[in-house]
C-alpha atoms as a PDB file:
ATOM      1  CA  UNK A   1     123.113 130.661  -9.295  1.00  0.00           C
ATOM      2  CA  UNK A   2     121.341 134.057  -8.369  1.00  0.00           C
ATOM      3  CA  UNK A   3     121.451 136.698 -11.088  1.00  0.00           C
ATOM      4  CA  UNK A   4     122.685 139.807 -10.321  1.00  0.00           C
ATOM      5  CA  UNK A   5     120.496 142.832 -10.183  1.00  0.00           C
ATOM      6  CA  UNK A   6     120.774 144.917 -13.077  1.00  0.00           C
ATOM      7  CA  UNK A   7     119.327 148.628 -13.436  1.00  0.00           C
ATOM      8  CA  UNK A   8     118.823 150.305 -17.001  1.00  0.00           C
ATOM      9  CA  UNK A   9     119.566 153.954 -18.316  1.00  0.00           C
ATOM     10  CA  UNK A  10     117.507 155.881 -20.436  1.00  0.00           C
ATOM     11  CA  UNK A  11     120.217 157.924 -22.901  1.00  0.00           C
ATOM     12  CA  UNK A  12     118.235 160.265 -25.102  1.00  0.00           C
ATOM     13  CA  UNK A  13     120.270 162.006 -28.161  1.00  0.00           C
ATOM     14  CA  UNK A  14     117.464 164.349 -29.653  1.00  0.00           C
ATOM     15  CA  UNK A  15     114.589 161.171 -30.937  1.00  0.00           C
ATOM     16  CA  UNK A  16     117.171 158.721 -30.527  1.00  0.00           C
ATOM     17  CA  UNK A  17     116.948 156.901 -27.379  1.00  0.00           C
ATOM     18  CA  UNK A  18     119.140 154.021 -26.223  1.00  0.00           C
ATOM     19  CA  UNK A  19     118.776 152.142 -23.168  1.00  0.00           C
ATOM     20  CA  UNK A  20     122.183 150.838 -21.026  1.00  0.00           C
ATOM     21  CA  UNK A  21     122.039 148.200 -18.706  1.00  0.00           C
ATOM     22  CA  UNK A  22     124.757 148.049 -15.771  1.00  0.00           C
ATOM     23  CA  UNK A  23     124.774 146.274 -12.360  1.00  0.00           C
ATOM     24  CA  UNK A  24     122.929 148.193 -10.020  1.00  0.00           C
ATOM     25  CA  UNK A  25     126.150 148.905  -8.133  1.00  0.00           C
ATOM     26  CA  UNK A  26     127.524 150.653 -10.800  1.00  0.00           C
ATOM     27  CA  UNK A  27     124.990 152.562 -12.230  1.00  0.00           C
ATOM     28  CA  UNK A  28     125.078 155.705 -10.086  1.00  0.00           C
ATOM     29  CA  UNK A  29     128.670 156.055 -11.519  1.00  0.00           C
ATOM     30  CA  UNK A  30     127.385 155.646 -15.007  1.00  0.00           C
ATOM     31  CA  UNK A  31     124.966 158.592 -14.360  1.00  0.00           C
ATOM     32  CA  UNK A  32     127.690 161.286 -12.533  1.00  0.00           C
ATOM     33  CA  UNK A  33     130.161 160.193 -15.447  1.00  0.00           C
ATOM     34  CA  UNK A  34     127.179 161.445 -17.706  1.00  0.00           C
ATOM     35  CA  UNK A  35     126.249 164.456 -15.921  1.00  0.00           C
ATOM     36  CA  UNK A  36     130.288 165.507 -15.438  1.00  0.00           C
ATOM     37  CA  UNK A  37     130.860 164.738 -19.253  1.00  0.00           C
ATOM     38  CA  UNK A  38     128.073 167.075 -20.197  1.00  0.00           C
ATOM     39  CA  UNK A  39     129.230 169.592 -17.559  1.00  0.00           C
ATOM     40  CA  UNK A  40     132.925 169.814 -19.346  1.00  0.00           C
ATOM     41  CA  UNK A  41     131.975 169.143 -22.922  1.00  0.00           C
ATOM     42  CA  UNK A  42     131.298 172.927 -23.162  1.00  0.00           C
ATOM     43  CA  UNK A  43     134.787 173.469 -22.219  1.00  0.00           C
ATOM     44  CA  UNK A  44     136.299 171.118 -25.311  1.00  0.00           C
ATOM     45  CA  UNK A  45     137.518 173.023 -28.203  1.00  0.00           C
ATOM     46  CA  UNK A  46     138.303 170.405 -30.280  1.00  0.00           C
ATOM     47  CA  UNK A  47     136.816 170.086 -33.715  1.00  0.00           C
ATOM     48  CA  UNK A  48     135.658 166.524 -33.500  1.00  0.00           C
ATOM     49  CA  UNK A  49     133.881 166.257 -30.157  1.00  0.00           C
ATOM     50  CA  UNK A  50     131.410 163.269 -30.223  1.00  0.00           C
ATOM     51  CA  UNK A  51     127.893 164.385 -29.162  1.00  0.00           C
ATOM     52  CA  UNK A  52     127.068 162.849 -25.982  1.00  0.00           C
ATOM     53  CA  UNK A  53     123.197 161.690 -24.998  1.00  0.00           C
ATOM     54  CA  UNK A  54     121.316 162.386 -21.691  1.00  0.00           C
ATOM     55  CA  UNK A  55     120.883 160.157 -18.686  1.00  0.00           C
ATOM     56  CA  UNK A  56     117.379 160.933 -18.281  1.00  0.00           C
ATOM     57  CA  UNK A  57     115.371 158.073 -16.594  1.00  0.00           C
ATOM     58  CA  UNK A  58     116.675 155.088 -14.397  1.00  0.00           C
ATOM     59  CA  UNK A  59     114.788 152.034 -13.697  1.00  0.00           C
ATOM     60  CA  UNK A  60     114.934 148.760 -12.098  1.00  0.00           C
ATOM     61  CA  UNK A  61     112.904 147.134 -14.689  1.00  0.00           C
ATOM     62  CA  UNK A  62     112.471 147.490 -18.430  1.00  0.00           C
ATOM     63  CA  UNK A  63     110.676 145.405 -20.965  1.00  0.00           C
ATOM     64  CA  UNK A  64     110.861 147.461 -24.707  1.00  0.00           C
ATOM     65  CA  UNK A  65     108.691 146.916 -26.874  1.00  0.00           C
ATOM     66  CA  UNK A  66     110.368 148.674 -30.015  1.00  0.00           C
ATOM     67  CA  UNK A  67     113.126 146.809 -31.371  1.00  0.00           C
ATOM     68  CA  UNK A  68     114.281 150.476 -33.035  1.00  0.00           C
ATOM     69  CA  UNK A  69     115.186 151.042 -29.290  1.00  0.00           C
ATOM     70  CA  UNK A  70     118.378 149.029 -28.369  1.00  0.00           C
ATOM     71  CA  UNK A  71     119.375 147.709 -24.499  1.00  0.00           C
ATOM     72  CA  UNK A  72     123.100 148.092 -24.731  1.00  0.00           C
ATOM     73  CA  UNK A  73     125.460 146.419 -22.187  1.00  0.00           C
ATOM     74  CA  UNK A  74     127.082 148.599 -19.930  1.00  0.00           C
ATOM     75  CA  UNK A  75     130.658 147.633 -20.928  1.00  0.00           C
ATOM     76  CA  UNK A  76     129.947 148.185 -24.291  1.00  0.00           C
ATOM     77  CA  UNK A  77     128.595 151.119 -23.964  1.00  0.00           C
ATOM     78  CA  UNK A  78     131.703 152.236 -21.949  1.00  0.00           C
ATOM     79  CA  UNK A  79     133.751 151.165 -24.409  1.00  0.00           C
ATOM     80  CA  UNK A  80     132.141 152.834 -27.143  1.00  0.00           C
ATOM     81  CA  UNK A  81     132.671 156.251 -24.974  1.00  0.00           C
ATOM     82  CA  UNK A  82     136.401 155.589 -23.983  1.00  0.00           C
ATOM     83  CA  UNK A  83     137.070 155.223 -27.867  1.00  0.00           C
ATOM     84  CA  UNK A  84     134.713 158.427 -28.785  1.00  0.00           C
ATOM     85  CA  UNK A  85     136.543 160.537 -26.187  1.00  0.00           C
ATOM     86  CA  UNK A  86     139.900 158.917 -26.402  1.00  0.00           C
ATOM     87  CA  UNK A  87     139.462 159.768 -30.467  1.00  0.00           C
ATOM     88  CA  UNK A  88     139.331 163.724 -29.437  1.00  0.00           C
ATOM     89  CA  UNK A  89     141.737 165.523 -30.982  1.00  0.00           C
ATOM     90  CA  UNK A  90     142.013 168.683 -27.646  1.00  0.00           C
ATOM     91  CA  UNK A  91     145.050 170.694 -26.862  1.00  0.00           C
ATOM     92  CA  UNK A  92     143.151 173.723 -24.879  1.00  0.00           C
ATOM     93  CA  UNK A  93     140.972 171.867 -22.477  1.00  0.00           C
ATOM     94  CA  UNK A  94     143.085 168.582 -20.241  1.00  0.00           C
ATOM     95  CA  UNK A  95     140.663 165.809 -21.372  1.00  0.00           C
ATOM     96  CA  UNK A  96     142.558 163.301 -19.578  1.00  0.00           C
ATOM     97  CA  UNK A  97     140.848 164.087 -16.519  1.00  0.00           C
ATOM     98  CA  UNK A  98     137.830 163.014 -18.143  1.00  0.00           C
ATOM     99  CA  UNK A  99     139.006 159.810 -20.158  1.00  0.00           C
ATOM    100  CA  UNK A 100     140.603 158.784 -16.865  1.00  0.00           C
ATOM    101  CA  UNK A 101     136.985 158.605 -15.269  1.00  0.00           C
ATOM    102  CA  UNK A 102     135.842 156.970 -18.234  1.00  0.00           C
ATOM    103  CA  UNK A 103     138.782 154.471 -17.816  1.00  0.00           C
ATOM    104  CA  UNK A 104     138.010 153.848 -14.381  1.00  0.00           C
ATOM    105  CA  UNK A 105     134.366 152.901 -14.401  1.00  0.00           C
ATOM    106  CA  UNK A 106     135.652 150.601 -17.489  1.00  0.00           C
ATOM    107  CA  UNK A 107     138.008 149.084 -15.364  1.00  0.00           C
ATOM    108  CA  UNK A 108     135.573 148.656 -12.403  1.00  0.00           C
ATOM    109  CA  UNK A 109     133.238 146.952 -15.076  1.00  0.00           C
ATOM    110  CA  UNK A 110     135.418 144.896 -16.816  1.00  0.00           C
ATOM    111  CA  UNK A 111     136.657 143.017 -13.458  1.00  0.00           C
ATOM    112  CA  UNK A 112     132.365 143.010 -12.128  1.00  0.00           C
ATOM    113  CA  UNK A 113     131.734 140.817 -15.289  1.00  0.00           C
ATOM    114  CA  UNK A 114     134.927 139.139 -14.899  1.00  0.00           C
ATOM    115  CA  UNK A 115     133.797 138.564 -11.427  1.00  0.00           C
ATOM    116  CA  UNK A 116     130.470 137.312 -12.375  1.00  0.00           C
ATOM    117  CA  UNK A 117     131.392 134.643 -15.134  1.00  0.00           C
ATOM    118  CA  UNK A 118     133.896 133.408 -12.752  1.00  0.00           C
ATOM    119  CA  UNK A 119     130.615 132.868  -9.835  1.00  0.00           C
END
């Protein structure tokens, strides 16, 4: 069985940093979602916005040494987003635009790992 290839995210939220780790097909999607949710978060008016970290390094290979520094799965961390955004209370701004990216790369990942336990 041949593994697939797997890149990793740096997400940095002021000292906390968080690593994601997505197919390597998928990851440039994972970065434009972050930079196009940071791009429109300004425009939110909504009280209860969920503070979103930045993509700042990508890598093919990543060995951390400090456990305080998690490797989250990609569909996880999707889902976690999807609920944080789908949880914002907005009437000014049309957020679905951006929840229906969010949905889509969920969808795209859900059926790649579907995909994969099935091979």
């Amino acid at each position: 069985m041949v593994m697939a290839k797997m890149r990793y995210g740096m997400l940095q939220l002021g000292e906390h940093l968080e690593f994601v780790e997505m197919p390597d097909s998928h990851m440039y999607q994972l970065t434009a979602l972050n930079r196009r949710l940071h791009k429109e978060i300004a425009k939110l008016t909504a009280g209860n916005i969920p503070q979103l970290p930045v993509m700042t390094i990508e890598c093919d290979n990543l060995e951390v040494m400090d456990q305080r520094y998690p490797v989250t799965n990609g569909l996880d961390y999707i889902n976690r987003l999807e609920q944080n955004f789908a949880g914002i209370t907005e009437t000014a701004y049309p957020l679905i635009s951006l929840l229906t990216e969010i949905r889509a790369l969920q969808a795209q990942l859900e059926q790649w790992y579907e995909d994969e336990m099935e091979a």
